[in-house]
C-alpha atoms as a PDB file:
ATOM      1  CA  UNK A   1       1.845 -11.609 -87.433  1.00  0.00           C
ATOM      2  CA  UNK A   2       0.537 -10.312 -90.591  1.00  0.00           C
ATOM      3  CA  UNK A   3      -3.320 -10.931 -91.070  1.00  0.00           C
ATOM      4  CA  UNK A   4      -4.193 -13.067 -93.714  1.00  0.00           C
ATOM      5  CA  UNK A   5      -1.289 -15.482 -93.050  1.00  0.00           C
ATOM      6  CA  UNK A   6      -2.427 -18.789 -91.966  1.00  0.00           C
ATOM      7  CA  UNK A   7      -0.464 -20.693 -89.157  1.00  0.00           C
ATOM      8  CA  UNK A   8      -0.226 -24.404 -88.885  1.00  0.00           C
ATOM      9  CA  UNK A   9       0.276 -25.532 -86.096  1.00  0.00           C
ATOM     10  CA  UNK A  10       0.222 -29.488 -84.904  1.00  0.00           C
ATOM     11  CA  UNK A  11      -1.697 -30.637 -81.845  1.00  0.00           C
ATOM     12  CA  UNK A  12       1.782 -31.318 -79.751  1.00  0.00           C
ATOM     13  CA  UNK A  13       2.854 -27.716 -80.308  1.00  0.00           C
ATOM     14  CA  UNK A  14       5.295 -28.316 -82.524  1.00  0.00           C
ATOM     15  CA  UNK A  15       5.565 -26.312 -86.071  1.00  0.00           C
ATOM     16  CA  UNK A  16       4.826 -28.506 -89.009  1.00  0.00           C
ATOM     17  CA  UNK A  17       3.894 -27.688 -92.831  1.00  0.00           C
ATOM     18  CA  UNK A  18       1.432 -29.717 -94.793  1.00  0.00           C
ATOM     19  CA  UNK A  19       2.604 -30.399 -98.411  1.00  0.00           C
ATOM     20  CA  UNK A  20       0.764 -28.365-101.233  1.00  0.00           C
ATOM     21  CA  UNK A  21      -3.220 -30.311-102.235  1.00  0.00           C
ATOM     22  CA  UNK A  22      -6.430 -30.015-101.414  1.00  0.00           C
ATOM     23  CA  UNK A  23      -7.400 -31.397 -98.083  1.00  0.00           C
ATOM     24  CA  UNK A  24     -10.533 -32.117 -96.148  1.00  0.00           C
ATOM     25  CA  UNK A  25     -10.994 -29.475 -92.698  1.00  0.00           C
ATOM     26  CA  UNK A  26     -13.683 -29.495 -90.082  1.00  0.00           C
ATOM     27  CA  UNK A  27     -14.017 -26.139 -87.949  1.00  0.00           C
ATOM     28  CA  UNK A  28     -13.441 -26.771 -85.166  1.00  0.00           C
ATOM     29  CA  UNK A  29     -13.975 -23.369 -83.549  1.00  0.00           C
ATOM     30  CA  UNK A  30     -13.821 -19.718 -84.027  1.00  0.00           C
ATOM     31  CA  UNK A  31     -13.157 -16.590 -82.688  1.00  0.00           C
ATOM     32  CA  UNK A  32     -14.339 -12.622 -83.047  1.00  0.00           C
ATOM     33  CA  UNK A  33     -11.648  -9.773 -82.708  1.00  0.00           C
ATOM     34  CA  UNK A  34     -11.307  -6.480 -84.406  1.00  0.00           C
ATOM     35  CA  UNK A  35      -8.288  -5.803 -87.111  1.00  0.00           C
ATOM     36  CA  UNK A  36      -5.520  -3.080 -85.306  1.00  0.00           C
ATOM     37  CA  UNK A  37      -2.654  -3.374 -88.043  1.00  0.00           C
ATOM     38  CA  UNK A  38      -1.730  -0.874 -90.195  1.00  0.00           C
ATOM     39  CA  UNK A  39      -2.234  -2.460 -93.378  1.00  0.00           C
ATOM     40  CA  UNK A  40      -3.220   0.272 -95.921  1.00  0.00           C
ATOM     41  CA  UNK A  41      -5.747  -2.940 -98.086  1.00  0.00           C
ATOM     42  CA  UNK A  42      -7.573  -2.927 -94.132  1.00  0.00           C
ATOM     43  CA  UNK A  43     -10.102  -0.670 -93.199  1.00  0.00           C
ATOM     44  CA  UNK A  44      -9.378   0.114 -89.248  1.00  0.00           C
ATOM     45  CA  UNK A  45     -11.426  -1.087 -86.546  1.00  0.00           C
ATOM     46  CA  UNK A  46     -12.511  -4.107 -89.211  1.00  0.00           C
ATOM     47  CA  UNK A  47     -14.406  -6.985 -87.373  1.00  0.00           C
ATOM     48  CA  UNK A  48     -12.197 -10.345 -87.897  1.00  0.00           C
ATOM     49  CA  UNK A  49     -13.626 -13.781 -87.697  1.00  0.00           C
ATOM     50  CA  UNK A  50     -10.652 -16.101 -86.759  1.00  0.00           C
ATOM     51  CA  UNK A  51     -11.637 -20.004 -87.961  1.00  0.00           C
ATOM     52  CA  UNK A  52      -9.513 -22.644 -86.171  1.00  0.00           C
ATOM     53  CA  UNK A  53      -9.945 -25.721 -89.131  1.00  0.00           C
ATOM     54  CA  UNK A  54      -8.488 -29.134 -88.321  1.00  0.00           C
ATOM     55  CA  UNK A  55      -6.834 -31.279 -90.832  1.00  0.00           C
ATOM     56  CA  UNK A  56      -6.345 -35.158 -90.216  1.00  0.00           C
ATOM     57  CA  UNK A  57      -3.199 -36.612 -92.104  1.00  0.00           C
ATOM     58  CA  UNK A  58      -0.493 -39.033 -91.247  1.00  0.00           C
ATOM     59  CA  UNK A  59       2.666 -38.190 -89.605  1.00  0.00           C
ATOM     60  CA  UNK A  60       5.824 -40.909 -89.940  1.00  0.00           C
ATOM     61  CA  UNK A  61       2.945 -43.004 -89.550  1.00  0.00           C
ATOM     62  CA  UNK A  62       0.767 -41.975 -86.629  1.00  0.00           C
ATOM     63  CA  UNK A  63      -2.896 -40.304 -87.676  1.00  0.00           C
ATOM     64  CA  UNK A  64      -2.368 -36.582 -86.321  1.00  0.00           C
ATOM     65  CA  UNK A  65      -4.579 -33.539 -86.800  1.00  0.00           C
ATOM     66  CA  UNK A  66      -3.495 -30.015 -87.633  1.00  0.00           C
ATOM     67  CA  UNK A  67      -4.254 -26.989 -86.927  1.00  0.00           C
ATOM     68  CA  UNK A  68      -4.613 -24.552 -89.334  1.00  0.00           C
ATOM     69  CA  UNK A  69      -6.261 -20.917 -88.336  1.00  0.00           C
ATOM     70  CA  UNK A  70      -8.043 -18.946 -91.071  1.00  0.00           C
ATOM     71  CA  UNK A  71      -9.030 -14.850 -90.565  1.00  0.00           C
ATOM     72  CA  UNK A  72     -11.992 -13.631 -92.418  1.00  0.00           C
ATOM     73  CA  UNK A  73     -11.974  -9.862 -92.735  1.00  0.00           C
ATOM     74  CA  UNK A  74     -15.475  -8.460 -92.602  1.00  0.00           C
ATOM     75  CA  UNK A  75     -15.288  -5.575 -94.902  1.00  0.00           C
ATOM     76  CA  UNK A  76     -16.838  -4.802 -98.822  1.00  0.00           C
ATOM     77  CA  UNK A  77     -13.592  -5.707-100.553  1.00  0.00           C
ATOM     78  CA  UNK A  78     -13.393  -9.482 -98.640  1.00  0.00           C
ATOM     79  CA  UNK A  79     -17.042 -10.388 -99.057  1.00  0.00           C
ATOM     80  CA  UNK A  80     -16.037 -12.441-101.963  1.00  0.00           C
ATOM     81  CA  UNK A  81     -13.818 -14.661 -98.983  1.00  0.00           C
ATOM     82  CA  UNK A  82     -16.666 -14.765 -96.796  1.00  0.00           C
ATOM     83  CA  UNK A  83     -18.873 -16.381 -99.691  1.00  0.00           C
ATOM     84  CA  UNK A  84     -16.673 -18.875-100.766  1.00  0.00           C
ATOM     85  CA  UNK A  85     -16.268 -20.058 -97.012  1.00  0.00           C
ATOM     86  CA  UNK A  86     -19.331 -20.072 -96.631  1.00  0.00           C
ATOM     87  CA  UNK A  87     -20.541 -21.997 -99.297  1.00  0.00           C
ATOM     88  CA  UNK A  88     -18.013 -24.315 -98.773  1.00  0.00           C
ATOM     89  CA  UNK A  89     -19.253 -25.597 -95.401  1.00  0.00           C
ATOM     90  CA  UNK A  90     -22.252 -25.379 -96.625  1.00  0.00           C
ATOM     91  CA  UNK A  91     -24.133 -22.251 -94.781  1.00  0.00           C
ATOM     92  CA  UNK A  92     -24.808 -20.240 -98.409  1.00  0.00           C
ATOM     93  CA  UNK A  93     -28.979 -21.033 -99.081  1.00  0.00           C
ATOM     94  CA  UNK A  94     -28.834 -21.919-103.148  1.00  0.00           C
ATOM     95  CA  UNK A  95     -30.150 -18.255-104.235  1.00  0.00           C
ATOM     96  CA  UNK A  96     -29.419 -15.965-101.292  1.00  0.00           C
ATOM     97  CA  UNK A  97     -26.608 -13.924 -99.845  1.00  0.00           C
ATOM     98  CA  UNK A  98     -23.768 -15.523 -97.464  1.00  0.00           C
ATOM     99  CA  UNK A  99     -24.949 -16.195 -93.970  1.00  0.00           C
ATOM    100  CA  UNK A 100     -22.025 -16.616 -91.614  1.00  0.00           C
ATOM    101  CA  UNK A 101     -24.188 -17.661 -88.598  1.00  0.00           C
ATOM    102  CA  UNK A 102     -21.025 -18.323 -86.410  1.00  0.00           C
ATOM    103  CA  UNK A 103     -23.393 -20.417 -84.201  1.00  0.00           C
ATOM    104  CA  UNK A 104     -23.359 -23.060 -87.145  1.00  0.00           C
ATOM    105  CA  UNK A 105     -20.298 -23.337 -88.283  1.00  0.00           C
ATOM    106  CA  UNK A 106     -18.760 -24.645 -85.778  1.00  0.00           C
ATOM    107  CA  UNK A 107     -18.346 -28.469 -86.686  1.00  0.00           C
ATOM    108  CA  UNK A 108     -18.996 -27.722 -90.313  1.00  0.00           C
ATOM    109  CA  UNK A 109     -16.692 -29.216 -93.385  1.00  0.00           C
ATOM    110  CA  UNK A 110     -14.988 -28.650 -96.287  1.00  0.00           C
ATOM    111  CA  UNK A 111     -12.522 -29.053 -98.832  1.00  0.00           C
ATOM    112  CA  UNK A 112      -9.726 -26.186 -99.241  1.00  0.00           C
ATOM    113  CA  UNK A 113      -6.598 -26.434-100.994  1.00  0.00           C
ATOM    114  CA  UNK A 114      -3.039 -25.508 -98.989  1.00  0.00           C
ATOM    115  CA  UNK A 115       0.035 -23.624-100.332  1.00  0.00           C
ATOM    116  CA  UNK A 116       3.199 -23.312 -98.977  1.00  0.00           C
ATOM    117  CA  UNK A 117       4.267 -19.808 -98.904  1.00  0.00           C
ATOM    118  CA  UNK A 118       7.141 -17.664 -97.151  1.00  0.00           C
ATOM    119  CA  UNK A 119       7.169 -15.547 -94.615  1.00  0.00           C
ATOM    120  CA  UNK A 120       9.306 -12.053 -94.717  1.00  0.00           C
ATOM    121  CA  UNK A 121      11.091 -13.236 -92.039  1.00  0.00           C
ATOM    122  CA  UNK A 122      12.463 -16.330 -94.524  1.00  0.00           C
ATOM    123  CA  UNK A 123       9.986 -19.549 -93.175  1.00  0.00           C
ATOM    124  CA  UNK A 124       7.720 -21.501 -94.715  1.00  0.00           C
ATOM    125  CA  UNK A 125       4.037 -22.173 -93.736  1.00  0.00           C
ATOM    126  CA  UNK A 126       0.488 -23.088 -95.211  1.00  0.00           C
ATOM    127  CA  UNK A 127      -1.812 -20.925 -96.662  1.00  0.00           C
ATOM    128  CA  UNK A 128      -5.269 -21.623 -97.589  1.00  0.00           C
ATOM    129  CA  UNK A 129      -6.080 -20.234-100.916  1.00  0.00           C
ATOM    130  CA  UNK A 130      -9.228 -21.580-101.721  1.00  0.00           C
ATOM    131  CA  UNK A 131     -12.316 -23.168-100.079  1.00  0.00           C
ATOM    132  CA  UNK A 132     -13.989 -24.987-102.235  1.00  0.00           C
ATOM    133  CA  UNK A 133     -18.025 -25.157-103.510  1.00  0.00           C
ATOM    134  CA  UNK A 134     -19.298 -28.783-102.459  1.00  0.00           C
ATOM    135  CA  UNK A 135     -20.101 -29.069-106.245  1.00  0.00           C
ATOM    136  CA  UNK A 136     -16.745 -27.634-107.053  1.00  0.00           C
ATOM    137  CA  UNK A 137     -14.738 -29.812-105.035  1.00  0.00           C
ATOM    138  CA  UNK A 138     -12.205 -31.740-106.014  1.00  0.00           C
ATOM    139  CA  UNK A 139     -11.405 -35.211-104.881  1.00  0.00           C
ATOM    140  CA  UNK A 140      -9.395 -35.385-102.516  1.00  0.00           C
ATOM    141  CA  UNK A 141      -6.076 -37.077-102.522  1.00  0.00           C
ATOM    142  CA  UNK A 142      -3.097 -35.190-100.083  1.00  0.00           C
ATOM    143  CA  UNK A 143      -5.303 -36.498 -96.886  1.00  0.00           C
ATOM    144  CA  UNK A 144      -6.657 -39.873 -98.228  1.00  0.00           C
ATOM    145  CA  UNK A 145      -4.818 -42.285 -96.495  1.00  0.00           C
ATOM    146  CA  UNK A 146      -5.842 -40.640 -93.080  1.00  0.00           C
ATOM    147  CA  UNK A 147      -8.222 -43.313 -92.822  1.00  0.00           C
ATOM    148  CA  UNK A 148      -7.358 -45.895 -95.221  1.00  0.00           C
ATOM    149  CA  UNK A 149      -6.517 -49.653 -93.699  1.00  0.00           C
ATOM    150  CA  UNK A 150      -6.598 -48.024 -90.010  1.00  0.00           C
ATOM    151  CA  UNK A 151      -9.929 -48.918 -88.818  1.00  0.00           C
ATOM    152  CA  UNK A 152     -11.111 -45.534 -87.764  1.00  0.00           C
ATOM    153  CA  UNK A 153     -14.625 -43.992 -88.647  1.00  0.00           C
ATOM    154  CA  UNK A 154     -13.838 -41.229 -91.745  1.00  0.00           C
ATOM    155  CA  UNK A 155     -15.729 -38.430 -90.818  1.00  0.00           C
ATOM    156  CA  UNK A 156     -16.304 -37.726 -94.720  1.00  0.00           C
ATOM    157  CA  UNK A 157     -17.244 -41.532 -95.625  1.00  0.00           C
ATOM    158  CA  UNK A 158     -20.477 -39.882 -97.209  1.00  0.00           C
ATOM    159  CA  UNK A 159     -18.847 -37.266 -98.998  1.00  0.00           C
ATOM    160  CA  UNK A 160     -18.457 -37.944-102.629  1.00  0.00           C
ATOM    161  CA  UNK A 161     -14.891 -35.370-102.664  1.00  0.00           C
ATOM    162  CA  UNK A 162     -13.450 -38.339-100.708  1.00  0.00           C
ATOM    163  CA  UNK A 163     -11.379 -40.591-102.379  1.00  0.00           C
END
């Protein structure tokens, strides 16, 4: 699996990709390994911070979460990654550096948009390409009617990016 490739994967194990938008995540947890590709952009030995982000939507009609995993290379050329993540779930202080205390983020939100992209093997799957800035955010519509007319709590109720 290539490294900054991000798998979707749905809660029942089966393989499932989310149309292109912005959606609302929560991270749900996270992991710490070190990068031992080959990739000539990725310094060896580089400390990886795997996010595991879950995305409610509707599925032929049933409220379903999915799974998307995230990597976050720790290394000069990513740091501008590492910020925008970071100041999307809101752990960036307003004038100071990014702080990716991975005892806080778990839980966290956000709004990130999804593309669809290809794998060299010929299948499709999401990638995230951009977390957004709270005050950057768009509002979003691809995972709106998660919670519209079905009685459940929204989790982002209070969050003006919520449509």
């Amino acid at each position: 699996m290539e490294l900054n490739i991000n798998n979707l994967t749905l809660d029942d194990n089966s393989f499932d990709v989310l149309p292109d938008g912005d959606y609302h995540f929560i991270v749900d947890s996270h992991e710490v390994n070190y990068y031992s590709g080959t990739s000539d952009k990725i310094p060896p030995n580089t400390q990886v911070v795997t996010c595991h982000l879950s995305i409610p939507y509707y599925k032929d009609g049933v409220l379903t979460t999915a799974k998307v995993r995230n990597n976050l290379n720790i290394y000069s050329k990513a740091l501008f990654a590492i910020r925008q993540f970071t100041d999307c779930i809101g752990l960036t202080p307003e004038k100071g550096k990014a702080n990716l205390d991975l005892e806080k983020m778990d839980g966290m939100s956000g709004v990130c948009a999804l593309t669809t992209i290809e794998t060299k093997k010929g299948n499709e799957m999401n990638n995230v390409t951009v977390f957004y800035a709270p005050s950057k955010a768009p509002v979003v519509t691809a995972n709106d009617d998660a919670w519209t007319n079905r009685g459940e709590e929204n989790p982002f109720s209070d969050d003006p990016t919520f449509n």
